[in-house]
Protein backbone atom coordinates (compact mmCIF):
# COMPACT_ATOMS: atom_id res chain seq x y z
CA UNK A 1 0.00 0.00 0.00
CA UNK A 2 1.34 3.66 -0.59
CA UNK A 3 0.46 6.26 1.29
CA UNK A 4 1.34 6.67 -2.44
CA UNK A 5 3.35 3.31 -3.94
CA UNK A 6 5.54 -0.19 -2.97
CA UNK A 7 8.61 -1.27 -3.77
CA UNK A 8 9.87 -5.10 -4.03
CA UNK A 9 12.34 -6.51 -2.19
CA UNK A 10 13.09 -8.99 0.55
CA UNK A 11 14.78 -9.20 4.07
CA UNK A 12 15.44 -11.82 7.06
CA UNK A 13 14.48 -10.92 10.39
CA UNK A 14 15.94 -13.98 13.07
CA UNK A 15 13.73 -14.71 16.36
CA UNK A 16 14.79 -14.63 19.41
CA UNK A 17 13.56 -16.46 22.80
CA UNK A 18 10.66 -13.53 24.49
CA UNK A 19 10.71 -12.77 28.19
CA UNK A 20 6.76 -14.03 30.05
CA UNK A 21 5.44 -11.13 31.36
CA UNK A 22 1.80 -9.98 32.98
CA UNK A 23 -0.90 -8.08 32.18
CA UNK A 24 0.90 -5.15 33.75
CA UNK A 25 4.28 -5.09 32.50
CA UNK A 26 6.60 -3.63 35.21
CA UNK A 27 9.84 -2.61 33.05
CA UNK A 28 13.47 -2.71 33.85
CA UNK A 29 15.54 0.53 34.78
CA UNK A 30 17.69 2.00 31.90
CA UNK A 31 21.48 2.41 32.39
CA UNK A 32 19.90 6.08 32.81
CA UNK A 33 18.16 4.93 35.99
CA UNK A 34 15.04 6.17 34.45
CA UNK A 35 12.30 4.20 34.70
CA UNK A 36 9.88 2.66 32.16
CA UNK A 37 6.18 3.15 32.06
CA UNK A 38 3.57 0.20 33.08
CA UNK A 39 2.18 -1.20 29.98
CA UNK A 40 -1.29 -3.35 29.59
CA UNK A 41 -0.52 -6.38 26.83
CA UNK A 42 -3.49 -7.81 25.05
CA UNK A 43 -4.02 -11.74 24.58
CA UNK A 44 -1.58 -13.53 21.90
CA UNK A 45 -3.67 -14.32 18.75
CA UNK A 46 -3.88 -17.82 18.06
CA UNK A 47 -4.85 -19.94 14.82
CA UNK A 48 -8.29 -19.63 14.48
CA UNK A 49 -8.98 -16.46 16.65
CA UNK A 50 -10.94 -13.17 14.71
CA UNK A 51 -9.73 -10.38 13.64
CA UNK A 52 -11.68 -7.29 13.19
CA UNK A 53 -11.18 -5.59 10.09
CA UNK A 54 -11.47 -1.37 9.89
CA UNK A 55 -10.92 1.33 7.98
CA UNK A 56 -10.34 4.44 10.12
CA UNK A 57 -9.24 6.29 7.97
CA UNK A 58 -9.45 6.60 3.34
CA UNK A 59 -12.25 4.54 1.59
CA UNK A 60 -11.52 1.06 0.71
CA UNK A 61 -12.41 -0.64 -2.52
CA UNK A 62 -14.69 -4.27 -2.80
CA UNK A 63 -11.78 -5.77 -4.18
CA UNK A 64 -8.84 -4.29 -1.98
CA UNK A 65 -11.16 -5.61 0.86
CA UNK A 66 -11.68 -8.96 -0.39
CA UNK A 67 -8.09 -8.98 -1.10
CA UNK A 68 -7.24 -8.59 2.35
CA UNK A 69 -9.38 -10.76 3.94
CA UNK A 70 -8.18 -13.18 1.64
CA UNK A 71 -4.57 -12.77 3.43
CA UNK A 72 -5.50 -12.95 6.52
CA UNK A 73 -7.46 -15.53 6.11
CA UNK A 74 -4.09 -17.78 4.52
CA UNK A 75 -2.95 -16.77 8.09
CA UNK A 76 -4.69 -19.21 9.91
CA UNK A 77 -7.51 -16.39 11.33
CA UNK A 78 -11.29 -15.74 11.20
CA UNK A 79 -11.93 -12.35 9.40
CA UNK A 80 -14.93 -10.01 10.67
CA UNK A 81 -16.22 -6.62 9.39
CA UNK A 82 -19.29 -4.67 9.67
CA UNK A 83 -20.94 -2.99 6.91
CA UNK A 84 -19.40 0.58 7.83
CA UNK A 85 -16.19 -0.48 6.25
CA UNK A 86 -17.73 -0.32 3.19
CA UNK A 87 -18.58 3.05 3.31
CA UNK A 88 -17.58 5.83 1.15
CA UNK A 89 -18.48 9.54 2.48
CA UNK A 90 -15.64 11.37 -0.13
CA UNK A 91 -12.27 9.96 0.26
CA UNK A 92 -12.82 9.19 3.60
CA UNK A 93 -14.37 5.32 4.21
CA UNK A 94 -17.50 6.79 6.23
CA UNK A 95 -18.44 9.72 8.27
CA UNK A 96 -16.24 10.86 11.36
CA UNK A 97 -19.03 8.86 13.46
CA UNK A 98 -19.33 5.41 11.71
CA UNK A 99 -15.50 5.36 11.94
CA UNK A 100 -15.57 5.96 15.66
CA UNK A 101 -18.28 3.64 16.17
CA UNK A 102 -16.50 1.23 14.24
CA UNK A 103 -13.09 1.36 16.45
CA UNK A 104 -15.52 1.58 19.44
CA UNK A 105 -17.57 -1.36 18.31
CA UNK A 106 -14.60 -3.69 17.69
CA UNK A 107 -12.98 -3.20 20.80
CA UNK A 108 -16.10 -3.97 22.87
CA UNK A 109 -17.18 -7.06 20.57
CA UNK A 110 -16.27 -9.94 22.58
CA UNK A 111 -15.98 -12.40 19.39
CA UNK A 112 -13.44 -9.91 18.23
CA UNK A 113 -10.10 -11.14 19.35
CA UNK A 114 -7.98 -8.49 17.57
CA UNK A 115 -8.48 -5.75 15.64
CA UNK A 116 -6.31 -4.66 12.25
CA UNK A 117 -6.91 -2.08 10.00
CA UNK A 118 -7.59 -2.46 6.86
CA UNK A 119 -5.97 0.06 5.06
CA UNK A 120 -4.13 3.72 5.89
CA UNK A 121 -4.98 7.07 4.30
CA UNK A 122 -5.75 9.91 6.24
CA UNK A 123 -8.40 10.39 8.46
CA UNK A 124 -7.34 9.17 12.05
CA UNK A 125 -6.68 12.40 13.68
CA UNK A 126 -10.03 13.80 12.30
CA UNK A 127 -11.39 11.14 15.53
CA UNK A 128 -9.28 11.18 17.77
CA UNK A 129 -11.15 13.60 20.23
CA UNK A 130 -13.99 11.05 20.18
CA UNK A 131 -12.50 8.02 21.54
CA UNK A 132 -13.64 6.36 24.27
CA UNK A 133 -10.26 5.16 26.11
CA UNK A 134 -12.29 3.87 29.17
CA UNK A 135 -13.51 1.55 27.04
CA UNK A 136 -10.48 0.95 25.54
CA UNK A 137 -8.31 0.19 28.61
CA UNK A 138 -11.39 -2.17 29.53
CA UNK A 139 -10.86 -4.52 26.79
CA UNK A 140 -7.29 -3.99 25.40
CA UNK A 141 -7.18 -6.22 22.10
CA UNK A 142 -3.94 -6.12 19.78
CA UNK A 143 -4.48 -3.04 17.52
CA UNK A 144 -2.46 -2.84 14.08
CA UNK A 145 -1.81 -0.38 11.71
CA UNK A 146 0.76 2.14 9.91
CA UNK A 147 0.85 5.11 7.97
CA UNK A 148 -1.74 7.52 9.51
CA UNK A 149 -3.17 4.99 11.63
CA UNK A 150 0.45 6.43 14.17
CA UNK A 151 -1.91 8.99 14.88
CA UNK A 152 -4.00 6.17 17.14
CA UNK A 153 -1.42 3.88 17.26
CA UNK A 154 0.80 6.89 19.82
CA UNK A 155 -2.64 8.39 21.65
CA UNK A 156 -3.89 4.88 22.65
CA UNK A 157 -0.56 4.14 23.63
CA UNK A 158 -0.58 7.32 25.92
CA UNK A 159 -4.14 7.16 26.80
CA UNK A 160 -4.16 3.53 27.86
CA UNK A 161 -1.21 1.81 28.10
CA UNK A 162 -2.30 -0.65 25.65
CA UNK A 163 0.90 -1.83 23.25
CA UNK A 164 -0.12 -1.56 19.84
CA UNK A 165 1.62 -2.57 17.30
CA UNK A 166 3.08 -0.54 14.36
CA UNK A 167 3.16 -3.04 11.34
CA UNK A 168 1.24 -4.31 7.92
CA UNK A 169 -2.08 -3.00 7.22
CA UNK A 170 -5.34 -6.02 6.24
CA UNK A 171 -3.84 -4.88 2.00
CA UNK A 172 -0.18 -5.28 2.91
CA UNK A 173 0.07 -8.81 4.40
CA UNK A 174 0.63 -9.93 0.95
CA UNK A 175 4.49 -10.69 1.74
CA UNK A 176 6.37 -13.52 3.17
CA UNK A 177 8.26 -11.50 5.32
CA UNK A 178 5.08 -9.15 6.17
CA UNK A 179 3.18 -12.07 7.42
CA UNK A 180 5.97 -14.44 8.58
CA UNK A 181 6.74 -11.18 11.22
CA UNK A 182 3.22 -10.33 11.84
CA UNK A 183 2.94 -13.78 13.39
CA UNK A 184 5.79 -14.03 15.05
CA UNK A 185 5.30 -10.72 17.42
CA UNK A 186 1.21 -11.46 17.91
CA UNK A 187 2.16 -14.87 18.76
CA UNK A 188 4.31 -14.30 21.65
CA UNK A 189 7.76 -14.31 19.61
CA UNK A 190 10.23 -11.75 20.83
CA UNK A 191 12.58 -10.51 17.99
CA UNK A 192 15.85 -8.95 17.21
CA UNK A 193 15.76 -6.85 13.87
CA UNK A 194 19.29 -6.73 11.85
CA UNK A 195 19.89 -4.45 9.49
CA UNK A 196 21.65 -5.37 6.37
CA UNK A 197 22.53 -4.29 2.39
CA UNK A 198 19.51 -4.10 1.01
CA UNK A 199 19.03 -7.76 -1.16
CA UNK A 200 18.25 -7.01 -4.57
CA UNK A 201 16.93 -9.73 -7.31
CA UNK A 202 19.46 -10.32 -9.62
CA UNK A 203 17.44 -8.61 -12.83
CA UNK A 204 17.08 -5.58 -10.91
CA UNK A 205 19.59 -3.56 -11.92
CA UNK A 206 19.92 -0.37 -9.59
CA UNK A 207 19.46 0.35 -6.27
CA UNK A 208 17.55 3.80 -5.07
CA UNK A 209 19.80 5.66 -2.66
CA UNK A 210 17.32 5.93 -0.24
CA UNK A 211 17.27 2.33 0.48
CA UNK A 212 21.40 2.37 1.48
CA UNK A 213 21.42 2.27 5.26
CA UNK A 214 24.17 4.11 7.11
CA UNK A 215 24.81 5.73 10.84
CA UNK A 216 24.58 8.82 11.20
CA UNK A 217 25.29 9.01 15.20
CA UNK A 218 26.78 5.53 16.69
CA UNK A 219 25.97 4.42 20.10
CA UNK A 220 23.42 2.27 22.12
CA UNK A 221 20.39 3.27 24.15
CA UNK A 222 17.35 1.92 26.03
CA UNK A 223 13.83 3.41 25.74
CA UNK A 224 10.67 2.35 24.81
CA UNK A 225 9.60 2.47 21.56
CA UNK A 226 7.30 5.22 20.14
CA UNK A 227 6.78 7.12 16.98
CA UNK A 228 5.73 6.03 13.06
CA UNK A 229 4.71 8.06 10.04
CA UNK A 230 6.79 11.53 10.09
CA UNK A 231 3.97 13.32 8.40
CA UNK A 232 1.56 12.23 10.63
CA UNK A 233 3.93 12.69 14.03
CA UNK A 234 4.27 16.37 12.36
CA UNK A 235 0.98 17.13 12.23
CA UNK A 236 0.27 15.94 15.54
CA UNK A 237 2.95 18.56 16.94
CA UNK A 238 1.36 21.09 18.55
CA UNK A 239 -2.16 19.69 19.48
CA UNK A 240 -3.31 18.36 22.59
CA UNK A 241 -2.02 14.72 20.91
CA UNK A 242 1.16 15.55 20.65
CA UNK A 243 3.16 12.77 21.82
CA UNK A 244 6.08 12.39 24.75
CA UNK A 245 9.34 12.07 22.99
CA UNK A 246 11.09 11.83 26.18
CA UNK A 247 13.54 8.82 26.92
CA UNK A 248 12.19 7.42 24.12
CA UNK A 249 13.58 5.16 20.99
CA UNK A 250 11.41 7.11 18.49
CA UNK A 251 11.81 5.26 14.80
CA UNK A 252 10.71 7.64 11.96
CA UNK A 253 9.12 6.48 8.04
CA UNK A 254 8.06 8.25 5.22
CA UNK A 255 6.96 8.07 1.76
CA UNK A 256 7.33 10.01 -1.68
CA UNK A 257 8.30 13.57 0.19
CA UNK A 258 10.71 15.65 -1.35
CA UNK A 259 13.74 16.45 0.56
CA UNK A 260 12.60 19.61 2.05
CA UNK A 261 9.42 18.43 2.64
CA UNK A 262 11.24 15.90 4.92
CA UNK A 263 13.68 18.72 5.89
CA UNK A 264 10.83 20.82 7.36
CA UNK A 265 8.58 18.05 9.39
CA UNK A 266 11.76 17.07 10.98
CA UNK A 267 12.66 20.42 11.71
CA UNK A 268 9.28 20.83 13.54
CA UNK A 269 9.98 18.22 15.35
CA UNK A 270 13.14 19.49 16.64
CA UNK A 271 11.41 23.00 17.30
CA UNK A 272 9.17 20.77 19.36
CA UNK A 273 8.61 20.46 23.09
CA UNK A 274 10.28 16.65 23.89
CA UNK A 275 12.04 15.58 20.62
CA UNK A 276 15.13 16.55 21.97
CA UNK A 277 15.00 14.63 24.59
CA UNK A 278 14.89 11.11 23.03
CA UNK A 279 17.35 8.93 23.72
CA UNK A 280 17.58 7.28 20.11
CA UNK A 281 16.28 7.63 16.67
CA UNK A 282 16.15 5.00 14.71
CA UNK A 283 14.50 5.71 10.95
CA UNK A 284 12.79 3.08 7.76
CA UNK A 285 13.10 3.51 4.53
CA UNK A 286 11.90 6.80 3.27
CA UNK A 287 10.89 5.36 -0.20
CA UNK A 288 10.77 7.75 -3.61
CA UNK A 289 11.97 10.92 -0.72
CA UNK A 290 15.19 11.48 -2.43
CA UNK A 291 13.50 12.96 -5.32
CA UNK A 292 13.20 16.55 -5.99
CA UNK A 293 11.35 19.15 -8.68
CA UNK A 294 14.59 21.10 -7.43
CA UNK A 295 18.05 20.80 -9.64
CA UNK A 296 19.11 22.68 -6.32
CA UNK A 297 18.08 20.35 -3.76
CA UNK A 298 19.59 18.85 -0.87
CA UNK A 299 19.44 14.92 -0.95
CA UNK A 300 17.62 12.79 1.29
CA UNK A 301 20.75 11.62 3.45
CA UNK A 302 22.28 15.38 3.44
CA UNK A 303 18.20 16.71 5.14
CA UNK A 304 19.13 13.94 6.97
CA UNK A 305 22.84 14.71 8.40
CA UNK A 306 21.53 18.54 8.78
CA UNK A 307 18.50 18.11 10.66
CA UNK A 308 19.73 14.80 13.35
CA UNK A 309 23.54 15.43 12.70
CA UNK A 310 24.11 17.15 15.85
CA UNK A 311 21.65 15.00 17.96
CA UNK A 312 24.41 13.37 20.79
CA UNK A 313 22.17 10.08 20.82
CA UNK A 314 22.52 7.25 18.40
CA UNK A 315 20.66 8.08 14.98
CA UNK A 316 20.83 5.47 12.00
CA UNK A 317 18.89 5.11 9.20
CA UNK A 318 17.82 2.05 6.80
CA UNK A 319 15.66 -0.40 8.82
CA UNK A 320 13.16 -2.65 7.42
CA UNK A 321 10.03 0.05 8.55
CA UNK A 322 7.17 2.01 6.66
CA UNK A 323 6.30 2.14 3.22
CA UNK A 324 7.95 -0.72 1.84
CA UNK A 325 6.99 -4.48 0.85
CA UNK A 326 9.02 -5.71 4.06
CA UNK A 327 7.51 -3.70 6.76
CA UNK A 328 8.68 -4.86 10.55
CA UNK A 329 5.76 -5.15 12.82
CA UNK A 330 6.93 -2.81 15.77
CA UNK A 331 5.24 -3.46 19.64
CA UNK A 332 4.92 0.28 20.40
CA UNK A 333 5.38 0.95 24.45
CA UNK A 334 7.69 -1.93 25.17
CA UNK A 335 10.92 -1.33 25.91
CA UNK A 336 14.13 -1.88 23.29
CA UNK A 337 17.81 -1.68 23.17
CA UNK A 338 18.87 0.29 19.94
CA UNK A 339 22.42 0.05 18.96
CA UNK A 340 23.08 2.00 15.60
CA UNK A 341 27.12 1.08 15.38
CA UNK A 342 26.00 -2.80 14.91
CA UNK A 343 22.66 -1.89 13.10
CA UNK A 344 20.49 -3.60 15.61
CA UNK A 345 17.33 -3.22 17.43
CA UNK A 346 16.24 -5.96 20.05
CA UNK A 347 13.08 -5.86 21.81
CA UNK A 348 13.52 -6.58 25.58
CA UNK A 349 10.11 -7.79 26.77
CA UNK A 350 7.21 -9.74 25.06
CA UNK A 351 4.22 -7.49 23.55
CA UNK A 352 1.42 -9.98 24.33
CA UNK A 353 0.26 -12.06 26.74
């Protein structure tokens, strides 16, 4: 899916052993002595279990739909949907109030052991102020998404605790790797992700810059793990959604920007209140962002070096995240050890119970 278009290509991602937690996840201390929040984990999802399917934000098409519940289906899981999905009130997939009531109406459905949406597009801030998080943190269910869907995936985070998991929408588990590492993290699997050169197949002939990973600060930190789409984490800056950047491991993605489109969302998010303040910044591909109208532009990698150059906490860019065929499912709110020298991130506790 695109917030605009895909590229092919293919990754390995090894497992390793996860860490039994509770409900209520009491973390570890950094090396900073700065302690990590209490996060609620939702039930693993098992072979067989349902998945709600919704569209909180653009329209979705009969056949993208079908499509979808066609993969998760292959997955081993029940697919349900109510008619709202279906919807099509401009480009949005319904009014402001069907989509609410949709969100609202999966979380309280006790047949519904999961919930993934179906698609991105914009539209998730437009309900945010409407969301009932009481009801939320009273039945936390795994809750999937990317692209705007960071816009709920951060404020039901911070509103209830609830890990959620930034990852393959219901039209982009149509990869081995997307659906091979969607299982693995809502099964229970704790993994380590490994950056490496980018494997192309042997008839493709060039490589895109923007998919060359390199460091631009080296060290390792602890934090848990928040952030997503940079448009959307932009255009949250400055509301009453804005989220905590503090002592965080904040990962970054984007798609088809030019360079100083990228330049200036990342520069309001330095000009913001906590960004400053993480303690690592790990960034995905930023697919079809090196391009530029402008003979005169900057590249990709130098917006890159001038806006989180002179950060002093490890920055590194290239990991398998965002807009891309291979997109890492991501537990958001647990706890991770990001070294950029090695080009590793490891997750430290288990997202589910």
């Amino acid at each position: 899916m695109k917030r605009r278009n895909f590229i092919k290509k293919s990754i390995t991602v090894p497992a390793v052993s996860l860490l039994p937690v509770g409900t209520l996840l009491a973390m570890e201390q950094t090396a900073t002595e700065q302690p990590f929040m209490h996060a609620t984990l939702a039930k693993r999802l098992e072979p067989g279990d349902t998945l709600g399917l919704i569209a909180p934000g653009y329209a979705v098409s009969p056949e993208k739909l079908e499509e979808a519940i066609g993969y998760v289906e292959e997955l081993g899981f029940k697919v349900y949907h109510t008619d709202r999905i279906t919807g099509n009130y401009g480009y949005l997939s319904n009014t402001d109030e069907e989509r609410l009531a949709d969100l609202h109406h999966m979380f309280e459905n006790d047949d519904v052991d999961g919930i993934l949406c179906v698609r991105g597009g914009y539209g998730c801030t437009r309900i945010l102020p409407g969301i009932n998080w009481e009801l939320i943190r009273n039945h936390p269910k795994i809750f999937t998404g990317f692209s705007d869907v960071t816009a709920l995936l951060n404020e039901m985070n911070r509103q209830t605790g609830l890990v959620c998991f930034h990852g393959p929408v219901g039209t982009t588990l149509d990869t081995d790797y997307n659906k091979e590492h969607f299982l693995r993290i809502i099964n229970g699997d704790q993994s380590e992700i490994i950056l490496s050169p980018y494997p192309y197949h042997e008839e493709e002939e060039e490589k895109p810059e923007e998919y060359q990973p390199y460091l631009l600060k080296p060290g390792k930190a602890t934090g848990i793990l928040a952030g997503g789409n940079l448009s959307l984490l932009a255009a949250m800056t400055g509301t009453p959604y804005e989220p905590d950047y503090t002592n965080k491991i904040v990962f970054l993605e984007e798609i088809e920007e030019e360079p100083y489109r990228v330049d200036r969302m990342l520069t309001q998010l330095r000009q913001s209140a906590t960004f400053d303040k993480a303690s690592a910044i790990i960034m995905g591909i930023f697919a079809g962002c090196n391009k530029s109208r402008n003979s005169n532009s900057f590249s990709l990698k130098e917006v890159l070096q001038n806006t989180l150059g002179d950060l002093e906490i490890p920055v590194a860019y290239g990991f398998p995240i965002g807009h891309i065929d291979e997109n890492t499912t991501l537990p958001m709110g647990i706890p991770v050890e990001a070294d950029t020298e090695n080009m590793t991130v490891k997750i430290l506790n288990s997202s589910v119970i």
